[in-house]
Protein backbone atom coordinates (compact mmCIF):
# COMPACT_ATOMS: atom_id res chain seq x y z
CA UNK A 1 28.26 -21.13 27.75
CA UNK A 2 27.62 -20.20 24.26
CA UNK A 3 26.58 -23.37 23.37
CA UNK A 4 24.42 -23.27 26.00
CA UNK A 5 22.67 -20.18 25.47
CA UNK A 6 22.21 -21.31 21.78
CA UNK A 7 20.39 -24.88 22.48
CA UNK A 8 18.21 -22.45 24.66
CA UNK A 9 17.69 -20.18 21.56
CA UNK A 10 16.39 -23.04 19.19
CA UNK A 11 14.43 -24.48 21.65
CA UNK A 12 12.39 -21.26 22.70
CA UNK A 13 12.28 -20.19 19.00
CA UNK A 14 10.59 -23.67 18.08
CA UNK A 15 8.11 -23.50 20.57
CA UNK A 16 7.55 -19.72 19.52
CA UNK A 17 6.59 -21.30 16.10
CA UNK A 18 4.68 -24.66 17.16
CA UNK A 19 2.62 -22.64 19.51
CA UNK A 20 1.85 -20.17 16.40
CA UNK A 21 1.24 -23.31 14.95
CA UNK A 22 -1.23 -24.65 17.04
CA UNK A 23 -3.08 -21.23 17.26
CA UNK A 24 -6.36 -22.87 15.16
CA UNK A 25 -6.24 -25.98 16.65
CA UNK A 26 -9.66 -27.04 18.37
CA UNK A 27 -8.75 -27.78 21.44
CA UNK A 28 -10.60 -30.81 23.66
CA UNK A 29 -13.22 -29.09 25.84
CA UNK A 30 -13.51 -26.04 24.07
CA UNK A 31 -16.64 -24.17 24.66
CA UNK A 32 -18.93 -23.81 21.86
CA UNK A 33 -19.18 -20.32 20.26
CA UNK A 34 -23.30 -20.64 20.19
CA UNK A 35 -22.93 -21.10 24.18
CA UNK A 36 -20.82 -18.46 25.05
CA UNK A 37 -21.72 -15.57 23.08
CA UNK A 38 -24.99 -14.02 23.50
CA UNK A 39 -23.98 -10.24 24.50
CA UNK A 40 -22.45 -7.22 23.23
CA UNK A 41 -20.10 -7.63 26.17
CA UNK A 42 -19.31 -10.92 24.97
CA UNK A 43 -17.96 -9.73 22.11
CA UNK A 44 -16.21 -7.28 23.61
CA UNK A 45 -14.78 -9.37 25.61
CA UNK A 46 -13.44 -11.49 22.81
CA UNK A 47 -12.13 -8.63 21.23
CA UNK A 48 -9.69 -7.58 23.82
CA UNK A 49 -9.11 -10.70 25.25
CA UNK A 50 -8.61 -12.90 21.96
CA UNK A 51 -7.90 -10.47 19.04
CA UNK A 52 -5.51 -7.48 20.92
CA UNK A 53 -3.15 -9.42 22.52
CA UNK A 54 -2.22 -11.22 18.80
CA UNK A 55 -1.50 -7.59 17.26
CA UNK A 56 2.42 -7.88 17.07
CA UNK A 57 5.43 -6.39 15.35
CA UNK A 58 7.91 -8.15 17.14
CA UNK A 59 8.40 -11.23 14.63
CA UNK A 60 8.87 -7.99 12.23
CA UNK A 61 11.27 -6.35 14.13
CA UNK A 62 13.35 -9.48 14.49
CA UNK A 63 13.64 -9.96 11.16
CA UNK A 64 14.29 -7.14 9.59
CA UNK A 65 16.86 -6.29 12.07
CA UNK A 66 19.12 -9.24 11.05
CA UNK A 67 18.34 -9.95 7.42
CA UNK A 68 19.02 -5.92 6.76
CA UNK A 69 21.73 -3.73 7.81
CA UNK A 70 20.49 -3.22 11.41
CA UNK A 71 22.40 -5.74 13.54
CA UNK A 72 25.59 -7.27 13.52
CA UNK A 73 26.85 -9.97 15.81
CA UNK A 74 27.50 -9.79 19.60
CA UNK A 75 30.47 -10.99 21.46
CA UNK A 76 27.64 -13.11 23.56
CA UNK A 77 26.02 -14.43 20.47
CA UNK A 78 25.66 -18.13 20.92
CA UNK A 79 24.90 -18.44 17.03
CA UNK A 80 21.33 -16.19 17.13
CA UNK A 81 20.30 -15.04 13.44
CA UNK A 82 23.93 -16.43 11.90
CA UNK A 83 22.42 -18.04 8.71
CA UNK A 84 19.55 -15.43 8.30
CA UNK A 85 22.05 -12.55 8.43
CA UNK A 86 24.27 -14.54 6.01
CA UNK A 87 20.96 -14.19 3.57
CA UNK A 88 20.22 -17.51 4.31
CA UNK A 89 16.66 -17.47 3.66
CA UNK A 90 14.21 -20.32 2.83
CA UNK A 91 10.61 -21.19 2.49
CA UNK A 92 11.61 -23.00 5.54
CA UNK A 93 12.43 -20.19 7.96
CA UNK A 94 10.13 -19.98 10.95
CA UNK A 95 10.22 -15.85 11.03
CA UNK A 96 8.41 -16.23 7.26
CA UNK A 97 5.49 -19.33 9.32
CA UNK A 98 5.42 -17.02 12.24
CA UNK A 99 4.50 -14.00 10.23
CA UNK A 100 1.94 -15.90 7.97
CA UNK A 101 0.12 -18.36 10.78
CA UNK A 102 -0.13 -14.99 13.66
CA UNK A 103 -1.39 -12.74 10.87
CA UNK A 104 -4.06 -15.25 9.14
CA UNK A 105 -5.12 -16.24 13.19
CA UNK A 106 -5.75 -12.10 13.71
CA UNK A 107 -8.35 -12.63 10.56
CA UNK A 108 -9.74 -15.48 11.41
CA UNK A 109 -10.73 -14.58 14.80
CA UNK A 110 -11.73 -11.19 13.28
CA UNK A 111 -14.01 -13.27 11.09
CA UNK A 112 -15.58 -15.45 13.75
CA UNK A 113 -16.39 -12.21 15.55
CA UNK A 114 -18.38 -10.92 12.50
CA UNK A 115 -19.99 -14.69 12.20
CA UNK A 116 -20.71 -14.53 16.53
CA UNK A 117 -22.13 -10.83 16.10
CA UNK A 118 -25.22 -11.51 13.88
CA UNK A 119 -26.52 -13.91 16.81
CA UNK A 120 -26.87 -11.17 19.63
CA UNK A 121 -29.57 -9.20 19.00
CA UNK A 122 -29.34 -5.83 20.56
CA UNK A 123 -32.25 -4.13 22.83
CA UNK A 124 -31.74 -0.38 22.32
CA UNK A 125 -30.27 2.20 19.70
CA UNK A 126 -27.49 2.53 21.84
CA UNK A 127 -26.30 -1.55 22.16
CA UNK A 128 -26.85 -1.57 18.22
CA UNK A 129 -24.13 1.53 18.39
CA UNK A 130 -21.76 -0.62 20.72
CA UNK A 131 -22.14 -3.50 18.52
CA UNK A 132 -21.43 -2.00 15.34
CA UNK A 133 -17.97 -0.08 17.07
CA UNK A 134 -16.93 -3.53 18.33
CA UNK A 135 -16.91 -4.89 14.26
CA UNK A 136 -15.50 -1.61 13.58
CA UNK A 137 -12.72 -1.83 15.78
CA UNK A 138 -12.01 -5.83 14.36
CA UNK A 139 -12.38 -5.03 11.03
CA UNK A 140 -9.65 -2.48 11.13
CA UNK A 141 -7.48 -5.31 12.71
CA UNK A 142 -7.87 -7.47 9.94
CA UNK A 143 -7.19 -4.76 7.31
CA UNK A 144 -3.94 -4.30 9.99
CA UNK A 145 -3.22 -7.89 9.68
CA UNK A 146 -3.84 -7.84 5.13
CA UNK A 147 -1.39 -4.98 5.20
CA UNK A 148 1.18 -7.23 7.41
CA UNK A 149 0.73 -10.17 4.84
CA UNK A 150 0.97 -7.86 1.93
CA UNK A 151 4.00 -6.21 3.02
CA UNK A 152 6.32 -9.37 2.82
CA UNK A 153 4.14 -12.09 0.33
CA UNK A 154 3.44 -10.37 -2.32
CA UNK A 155 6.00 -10.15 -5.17
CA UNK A 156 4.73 -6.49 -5.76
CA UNK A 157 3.08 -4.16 -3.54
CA UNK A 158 2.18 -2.00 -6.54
CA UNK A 159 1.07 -4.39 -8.73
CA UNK A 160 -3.14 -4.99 -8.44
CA UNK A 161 -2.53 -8.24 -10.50
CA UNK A 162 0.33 -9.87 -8.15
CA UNK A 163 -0.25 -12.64 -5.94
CA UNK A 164 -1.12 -11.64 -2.59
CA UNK A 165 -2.20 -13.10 0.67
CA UNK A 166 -5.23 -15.63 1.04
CA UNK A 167 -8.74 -13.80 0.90
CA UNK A 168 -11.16 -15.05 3.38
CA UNK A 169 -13.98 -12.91 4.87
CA UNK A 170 -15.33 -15.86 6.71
CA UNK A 171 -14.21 -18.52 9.01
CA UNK A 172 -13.38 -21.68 7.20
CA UNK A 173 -13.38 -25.32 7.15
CA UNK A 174 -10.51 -26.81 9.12
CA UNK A 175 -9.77 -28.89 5.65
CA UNK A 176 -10.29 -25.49 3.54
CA UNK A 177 -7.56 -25.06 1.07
CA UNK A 178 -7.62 -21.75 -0.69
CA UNK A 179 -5.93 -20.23 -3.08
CA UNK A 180 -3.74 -16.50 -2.78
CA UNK A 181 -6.06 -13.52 -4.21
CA UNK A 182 -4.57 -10.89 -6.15
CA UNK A 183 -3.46 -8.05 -4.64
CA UNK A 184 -6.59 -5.92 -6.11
CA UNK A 185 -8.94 -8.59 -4.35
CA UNK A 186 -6.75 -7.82 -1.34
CA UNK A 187 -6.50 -4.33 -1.26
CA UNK A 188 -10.74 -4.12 -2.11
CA UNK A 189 -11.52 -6.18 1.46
CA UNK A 190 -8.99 -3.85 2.97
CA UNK A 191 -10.84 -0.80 2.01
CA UNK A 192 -14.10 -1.89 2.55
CA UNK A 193 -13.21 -2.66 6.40
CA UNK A 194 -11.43 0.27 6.74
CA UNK A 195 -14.24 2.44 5.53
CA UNK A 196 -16.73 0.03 7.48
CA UNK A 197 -14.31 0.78 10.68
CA UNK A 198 -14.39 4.46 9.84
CA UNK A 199 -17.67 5.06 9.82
CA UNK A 200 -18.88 2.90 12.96
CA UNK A 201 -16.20 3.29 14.90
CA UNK A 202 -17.46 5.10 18.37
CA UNK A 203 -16.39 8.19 19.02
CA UNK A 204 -17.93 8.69 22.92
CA UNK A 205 -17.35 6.92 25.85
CA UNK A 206 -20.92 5.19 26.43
CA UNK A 207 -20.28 3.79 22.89
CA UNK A 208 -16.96 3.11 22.88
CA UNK A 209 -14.79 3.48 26.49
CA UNK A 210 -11.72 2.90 24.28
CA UNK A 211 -12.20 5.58 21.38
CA UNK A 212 -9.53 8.12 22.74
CA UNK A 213 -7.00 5.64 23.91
CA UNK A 214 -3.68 4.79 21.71
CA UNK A 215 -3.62 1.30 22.55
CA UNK A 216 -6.69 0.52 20.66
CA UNK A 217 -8.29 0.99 17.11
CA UNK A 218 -9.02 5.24 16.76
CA UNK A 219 -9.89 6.99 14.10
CA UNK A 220 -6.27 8.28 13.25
CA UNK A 221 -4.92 4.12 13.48
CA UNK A 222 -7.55 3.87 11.09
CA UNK A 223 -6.46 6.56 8.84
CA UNK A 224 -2.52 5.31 9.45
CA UNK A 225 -3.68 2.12 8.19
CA UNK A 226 -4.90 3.58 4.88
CA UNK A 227 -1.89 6.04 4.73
CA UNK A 228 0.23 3.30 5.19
CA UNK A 229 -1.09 0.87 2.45
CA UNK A 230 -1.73 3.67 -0.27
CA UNK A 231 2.16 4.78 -0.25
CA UNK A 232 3.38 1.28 -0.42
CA UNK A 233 0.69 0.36 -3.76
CA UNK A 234 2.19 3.81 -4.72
CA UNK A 235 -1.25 5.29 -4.53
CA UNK A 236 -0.06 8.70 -3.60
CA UNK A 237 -2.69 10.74 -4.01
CA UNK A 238 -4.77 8.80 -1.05
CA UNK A 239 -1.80 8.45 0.95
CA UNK A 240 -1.27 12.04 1.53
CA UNK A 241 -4.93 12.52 2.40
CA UNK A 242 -5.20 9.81 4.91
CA UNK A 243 -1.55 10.76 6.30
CA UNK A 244 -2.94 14.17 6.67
CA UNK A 245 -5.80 13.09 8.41
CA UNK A 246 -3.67 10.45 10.93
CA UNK A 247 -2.02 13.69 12.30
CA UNK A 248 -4.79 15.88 12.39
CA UNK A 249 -7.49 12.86 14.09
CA UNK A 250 -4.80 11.87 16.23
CA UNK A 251 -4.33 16.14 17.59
CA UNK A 252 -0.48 15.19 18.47
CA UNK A 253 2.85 16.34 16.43
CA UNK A 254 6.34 15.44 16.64
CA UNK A 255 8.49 14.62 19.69
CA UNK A 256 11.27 17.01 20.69
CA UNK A 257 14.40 16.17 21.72
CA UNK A 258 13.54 16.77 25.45
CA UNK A 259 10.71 14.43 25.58
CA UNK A 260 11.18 11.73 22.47
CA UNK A 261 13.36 9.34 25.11
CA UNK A 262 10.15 9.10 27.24
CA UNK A 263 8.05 7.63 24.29
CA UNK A 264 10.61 4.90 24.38
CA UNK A 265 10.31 4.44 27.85
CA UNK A 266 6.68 4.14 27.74
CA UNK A 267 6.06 7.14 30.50
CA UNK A 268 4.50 9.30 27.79
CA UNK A 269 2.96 8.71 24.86
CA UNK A 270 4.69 10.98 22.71
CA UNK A 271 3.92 10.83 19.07
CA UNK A 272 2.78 7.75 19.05
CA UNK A 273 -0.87 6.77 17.41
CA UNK A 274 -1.18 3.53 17.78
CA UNK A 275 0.64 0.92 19.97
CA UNK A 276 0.16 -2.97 20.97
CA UNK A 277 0.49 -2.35 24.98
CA UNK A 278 2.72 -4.91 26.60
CA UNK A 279 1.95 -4.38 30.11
CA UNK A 280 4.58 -5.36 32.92
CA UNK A 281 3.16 -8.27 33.85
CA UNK A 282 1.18 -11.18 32.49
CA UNK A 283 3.08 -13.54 29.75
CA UNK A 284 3.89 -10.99 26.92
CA UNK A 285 6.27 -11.13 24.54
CA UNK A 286 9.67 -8.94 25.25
CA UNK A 287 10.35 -7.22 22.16
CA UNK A 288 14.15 -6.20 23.57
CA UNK A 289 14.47 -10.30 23.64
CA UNK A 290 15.22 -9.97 19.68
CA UNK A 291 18.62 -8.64 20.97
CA UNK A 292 19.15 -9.32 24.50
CA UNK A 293 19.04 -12.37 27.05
CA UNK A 294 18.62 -10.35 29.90
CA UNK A 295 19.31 -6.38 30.25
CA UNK A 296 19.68 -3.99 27.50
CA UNK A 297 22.94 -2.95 28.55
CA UNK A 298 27.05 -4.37 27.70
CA UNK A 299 26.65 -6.72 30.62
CA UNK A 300 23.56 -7.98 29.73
CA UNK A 301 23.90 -10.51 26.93
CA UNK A 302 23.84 -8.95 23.90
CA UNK A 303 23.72 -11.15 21.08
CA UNK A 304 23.08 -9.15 18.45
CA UNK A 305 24.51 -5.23 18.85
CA UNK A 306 23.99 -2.20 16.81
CA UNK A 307 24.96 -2.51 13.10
CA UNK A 308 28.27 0.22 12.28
CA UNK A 309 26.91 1.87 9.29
CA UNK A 310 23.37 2.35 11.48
CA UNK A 311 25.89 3.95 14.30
CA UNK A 312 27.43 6.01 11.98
CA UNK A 313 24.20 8.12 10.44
CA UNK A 314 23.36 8.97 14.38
CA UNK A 315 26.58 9.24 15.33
CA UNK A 316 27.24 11.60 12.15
CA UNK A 317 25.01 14.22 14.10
CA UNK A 318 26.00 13.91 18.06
CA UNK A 319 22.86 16.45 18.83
CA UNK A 320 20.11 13.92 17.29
CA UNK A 321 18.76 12.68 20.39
CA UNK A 322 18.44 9.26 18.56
CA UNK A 323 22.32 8.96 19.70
CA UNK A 324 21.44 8.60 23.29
CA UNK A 325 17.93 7.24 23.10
CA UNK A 326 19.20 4.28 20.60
CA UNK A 327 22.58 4.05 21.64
CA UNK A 328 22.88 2.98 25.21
CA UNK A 329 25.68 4.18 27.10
CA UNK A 330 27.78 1.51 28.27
CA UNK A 331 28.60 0.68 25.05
CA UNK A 332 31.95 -0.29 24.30
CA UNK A 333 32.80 2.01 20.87
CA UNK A 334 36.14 1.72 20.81
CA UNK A 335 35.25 -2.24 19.87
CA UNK A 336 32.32 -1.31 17.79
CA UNK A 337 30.07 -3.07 20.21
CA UNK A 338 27.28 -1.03 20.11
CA UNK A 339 24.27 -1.93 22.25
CA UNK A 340 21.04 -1.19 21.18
CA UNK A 341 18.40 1.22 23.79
CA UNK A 342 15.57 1.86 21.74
CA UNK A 343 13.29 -0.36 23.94
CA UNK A 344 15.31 -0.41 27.32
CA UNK A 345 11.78 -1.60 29.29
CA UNK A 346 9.49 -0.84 31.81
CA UNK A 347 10.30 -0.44 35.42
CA UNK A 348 9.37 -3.94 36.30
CA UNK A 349 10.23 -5.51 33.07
CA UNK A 350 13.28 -4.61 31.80
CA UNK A 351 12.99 -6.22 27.73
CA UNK A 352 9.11 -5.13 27.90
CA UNK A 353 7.74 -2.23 26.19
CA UNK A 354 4.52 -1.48 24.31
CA UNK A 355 5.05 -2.03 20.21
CA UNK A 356 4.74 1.67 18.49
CA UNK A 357 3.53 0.35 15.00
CA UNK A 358 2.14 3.63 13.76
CA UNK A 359 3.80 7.21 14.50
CA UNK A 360 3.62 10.89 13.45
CA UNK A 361 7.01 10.51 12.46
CA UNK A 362 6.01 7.88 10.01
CA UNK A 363 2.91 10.19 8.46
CA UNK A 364 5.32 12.77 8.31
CA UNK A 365 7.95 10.63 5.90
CA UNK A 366 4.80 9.27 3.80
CA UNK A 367 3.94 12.74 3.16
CA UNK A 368 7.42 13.52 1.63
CA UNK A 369 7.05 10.00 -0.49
CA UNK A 370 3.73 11.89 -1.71
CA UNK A 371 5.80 15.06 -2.65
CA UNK A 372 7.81 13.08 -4.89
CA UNK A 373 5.82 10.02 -6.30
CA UNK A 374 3.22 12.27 -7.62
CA UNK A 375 2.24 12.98 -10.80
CA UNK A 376 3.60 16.34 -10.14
CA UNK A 377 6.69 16.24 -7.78
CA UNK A 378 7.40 18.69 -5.69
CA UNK A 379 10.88 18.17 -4.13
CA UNK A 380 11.33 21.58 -2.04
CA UNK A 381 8.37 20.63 0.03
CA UNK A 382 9.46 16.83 0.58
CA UNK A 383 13.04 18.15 1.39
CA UNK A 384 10.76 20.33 4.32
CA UNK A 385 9.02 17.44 5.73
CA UNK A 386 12.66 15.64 6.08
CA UNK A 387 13.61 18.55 7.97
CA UNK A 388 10.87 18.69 10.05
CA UNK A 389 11.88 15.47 11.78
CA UNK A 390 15.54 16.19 11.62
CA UNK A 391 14.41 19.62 13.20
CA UNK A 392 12.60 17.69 16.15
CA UNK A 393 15.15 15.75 16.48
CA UNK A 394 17.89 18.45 17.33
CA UNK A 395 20.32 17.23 14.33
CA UNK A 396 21.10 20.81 13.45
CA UNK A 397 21.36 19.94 9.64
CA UNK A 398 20.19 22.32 6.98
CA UNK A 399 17.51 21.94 4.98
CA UNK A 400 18.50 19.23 2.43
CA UNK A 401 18.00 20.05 -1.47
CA UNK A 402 17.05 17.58 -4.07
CA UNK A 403 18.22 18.09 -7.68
CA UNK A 404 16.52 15.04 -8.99
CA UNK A 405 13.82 12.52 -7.69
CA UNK A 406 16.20 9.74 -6.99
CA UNK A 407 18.45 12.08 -4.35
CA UNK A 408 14.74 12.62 -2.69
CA UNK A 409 14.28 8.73 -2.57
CA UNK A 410 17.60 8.29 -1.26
CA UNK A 411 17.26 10.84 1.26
CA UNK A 412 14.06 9.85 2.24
CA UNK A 413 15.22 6.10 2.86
CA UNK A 414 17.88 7.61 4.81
CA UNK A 415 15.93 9.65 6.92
CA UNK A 416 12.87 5.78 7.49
CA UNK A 417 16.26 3.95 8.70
CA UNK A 418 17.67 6.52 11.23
CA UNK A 419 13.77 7.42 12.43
CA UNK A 420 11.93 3.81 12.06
CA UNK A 421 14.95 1.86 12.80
CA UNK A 422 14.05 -1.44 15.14
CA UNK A 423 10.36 -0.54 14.04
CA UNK A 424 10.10 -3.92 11.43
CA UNK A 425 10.26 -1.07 8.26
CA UNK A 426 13.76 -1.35 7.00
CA UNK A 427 13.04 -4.39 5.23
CA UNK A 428 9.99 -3.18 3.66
CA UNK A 429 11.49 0.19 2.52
CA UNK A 430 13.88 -1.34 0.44
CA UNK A 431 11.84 -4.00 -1.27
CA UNK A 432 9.39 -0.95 -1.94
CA UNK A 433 11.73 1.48 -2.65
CA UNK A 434 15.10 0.48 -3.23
CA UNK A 435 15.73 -0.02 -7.24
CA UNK A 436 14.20 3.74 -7.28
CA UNK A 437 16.38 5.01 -5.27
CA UNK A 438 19.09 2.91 -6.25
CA UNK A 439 20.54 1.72 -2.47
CA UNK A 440 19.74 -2.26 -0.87
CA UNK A 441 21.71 -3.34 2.11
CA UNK A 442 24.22 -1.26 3.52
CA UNK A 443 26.25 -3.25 5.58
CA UNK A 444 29.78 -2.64 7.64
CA UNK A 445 32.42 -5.31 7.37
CA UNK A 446 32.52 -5.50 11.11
CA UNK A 447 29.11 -6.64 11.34
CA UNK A 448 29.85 -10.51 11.20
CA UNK A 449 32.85 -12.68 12.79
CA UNK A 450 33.22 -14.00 9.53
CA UNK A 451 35.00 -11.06 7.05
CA UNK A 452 33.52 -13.28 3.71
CA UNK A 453 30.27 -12.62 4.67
CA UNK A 454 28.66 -10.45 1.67
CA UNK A 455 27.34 -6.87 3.04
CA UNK A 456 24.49 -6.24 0.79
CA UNK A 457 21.92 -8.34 -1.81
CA UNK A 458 21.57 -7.24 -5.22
CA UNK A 459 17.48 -5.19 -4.67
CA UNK A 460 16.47 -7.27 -7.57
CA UNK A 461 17.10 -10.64 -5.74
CA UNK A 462 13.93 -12.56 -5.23
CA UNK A 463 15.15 -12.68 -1.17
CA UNK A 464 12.95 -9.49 -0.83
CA UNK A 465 9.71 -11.34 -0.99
CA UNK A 466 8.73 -13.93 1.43
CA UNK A 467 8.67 -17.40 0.61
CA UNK A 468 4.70 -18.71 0.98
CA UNK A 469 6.14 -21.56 3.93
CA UNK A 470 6.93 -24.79 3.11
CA UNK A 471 4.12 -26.14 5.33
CA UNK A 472 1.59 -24.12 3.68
CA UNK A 473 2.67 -25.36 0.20
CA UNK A 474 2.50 -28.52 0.98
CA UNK A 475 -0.82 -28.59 2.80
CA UNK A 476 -2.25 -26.90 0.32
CA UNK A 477 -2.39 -28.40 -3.65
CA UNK A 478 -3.88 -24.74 -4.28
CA UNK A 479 -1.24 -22.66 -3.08
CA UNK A 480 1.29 -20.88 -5.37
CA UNK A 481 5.05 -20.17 -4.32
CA UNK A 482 6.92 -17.37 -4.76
CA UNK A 483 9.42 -17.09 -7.41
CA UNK A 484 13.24 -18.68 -6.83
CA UNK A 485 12.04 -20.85 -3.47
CA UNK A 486 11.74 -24.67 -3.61
């Protein structure tokens, strides 16, 4: 049966990639852009139909779950993740094509919308307004989709001269081989939409019928975006500002205890500022599927459980109503097989929930990175933001006190994994902020069947930057690799 199960695994996970693959393919019969776009409402149209639905963590989530310390193996594994969570990791591996093909199709749509737009001429004030929102709203995509690239190909977020991700405000030749920008080049388009999207965004219904809802670009996604990109170039002077002014746009604060299991259960928003909605039905991704074959329960195929040393920080605190929103309750302890609830579906879908890529809870842990990174640190008032989540979270710990910046680093990256955990961030946090805090992969020995298996990289090994994929390279003569990958 395992054997089974596993032939079914490769075979879904290469189509997942060839379709990715074939996502900028023109197809046969394929109606011409000139034809079919001569409205505001086409655009529109194109914008929720064509550029939403390709907004995804999941490939994220995936990965950093079993490359990091958040998964360990299943007793139904069928061999899911084995050579990835044994830090086998190539410019090869089809989470590293996914990531790069789905992010540079969100731009290149985004850019074909921008090249459609100047053909419709609008007839009143108020069209023009409507038009302008609808760039506004892709243009914040892209700079979504930049930040995606830059979190994982760059060798250094921080760095303005590192290699980044391709640069192209325009849609290109199919035979178009372009180089990687620098990350200044990057970051400079990234601002410019994000101030473009700020700015024209609508902020009324007759102008924008989507401006209030979560599931769409909003001022305070806009201003998570920025808050989110500033901390990780170490920019923390703009980080705290546009953190600040995600929770304020947004008007919503932190889950309590009593009501955070319901943002995970989609039947309230909750916290959360922005999400990619996966409704019940229609041919959406399940993002419980990273983990599960069919249930998110100890009967329902679990191939990849709950890593120990993940278990351990919530089960530390038995009050943190992470226990028993992340922890479901069939699971069999005494065996360490510890299945993981976070996203335990909707009614009628039981893998299927909506993506929650930006929170308050996140804000809230950039602002303490602010407190600390800054040119003056203040570690009593990042200790207070940590404690504001704990608080909300019923841990009943006391306030935590920091004699040096490196305990506030550590406790900070303590506090991301237990709070962001099956979110796609672990990953990220360590590249970004592991060798200041001194941790990297913290791993329990009963996370793989096979006791050799080493628990944790050295943060320094070139494994925490994505390879540029092999079919890129070779496509591409202008194209240059990453460090350490053939």
């Amino acid at each position: 049966m395992k054997k089974i199960k596993f032939l079914l695994f490769l075979a879904s996970f290469g189509l997942m990639v060839s379709c990715n693959d074939a996502l900028d393919i023109v197809q046969e019969g394929e109606i011409n852009d000139e034809t079919s776009f001569r409205t505001v409402q086409d655009l529109k149209g194109f914008l929720i139909a064509d550029i939403y639905p390709r907004v995804s963590i999941s490939n994220e989530i995936a990965f950093t779950a079993v490359f990091t310390d958040e998964v360990g193996i299943a007793p139904d594994s069928g061999g899911q993740g084995f050579e990835l969570h044994r830090y086998n990791f190539f410019a090869t591996d089809g989470y590293a094509s996914s990531m790069w093909i789905s992010n540079k199709t969100i731009i290149n749509r985004v850019n074909r919308l921008i090249a459609l737009s100047a053909q419709i001429q609008t007839s009143t004030p108020t069209e023009e307004l409507q038009k302008q929102s609808i760039i506004a709203e892709a243009r914040a995509l892209r700079a979504f989709a930049y930040l995606q690239l830059q979190s994982y190909f760059t060798t250094d977020m921080a760095d303005p001269n590192a290699l980044g991700a391709i640069l192209f405000d325009f849609v290109p030749a199919t035979t178009a081989t372009l180089p990687r920008a620098t990350n200044a080049q990057i970051y400079d388009l990234m601002e410019q939409d994000l101030a473009f999207a700020a700015a024209n965004l609508g902020t009324n219904a007759t102008v924008n019928p989507t401006f209030n809802d979560y599931k769409y670009v909003t001022p305070a996604m806009v201003e998570a975006i920025k808050a989110r990109m500033y901390v990780y170039r170490k920019d923390y002077v703009n980080a705290e500002t546009a953190a600040n002014n995600a929770i304020s746009l947004s008007g919503l604060s932190l889950s309590n205890a009593a009501t955070y299991n319901l943002m995970w259960n989609d039947l309230q928003r909750g916290e959360t500022i922005f999400a990619a909605s996966r409704p019940s039905a229609g041919g959406w991704g399940n993002v419980a599927a990273n983990f599960y074959f069919n249930t998110t329960d100890i009967n329902g195929g679990a191939f990849h459980n709950m890593g120990m040393n993940l278990f351990n920080l919530y089960n530390s605190f038995p009050s943190d109503v992470r226990r028993s929103a992340f922890v479901d309750a069939t699971s069999d302890l005494a065996n360490n097989n510890i299945m993981i609830n976070k996203y335990p579906g909707k009614a009628s879908a039981p893998l299927r929930n909506d993506l929650k890529i930006f929170r308050v809870s996140e804000m809230k842990l950039i602002l303490a990175e602010c407190q600390v990174g800054k040119a003056s640190p203040n570690l009593p008032a990042a200790a207070a933001l940590v404690q504001e989540i704990r608080t909300a979270r019923g841990t009943g710990q006391a306030l935590p006190t920091y004699a040096t910046a490196q305990e506030a680093w550590r406790d900070i990256l303590v506090e991301r994994r237990k709070e962001l955990s099956f979110e796609g961030h672990r990953y990220v946090d360590l590249r970004r902020l592991g060798s200041i805090a001194n941790v990297s992969i913290d791993r329990n020995a009963a996370d793989d069947i096979i006791s050799s298996t080493p628990l944790t990289l050295p943060i320094t090994d070139h494994r925490f930057t994505f390879p540029i994929p092999q079919a890129e390279v070779r496509a591409n003569p202008n194209i240059i690799q990453n460090p350490n990958y053939n």
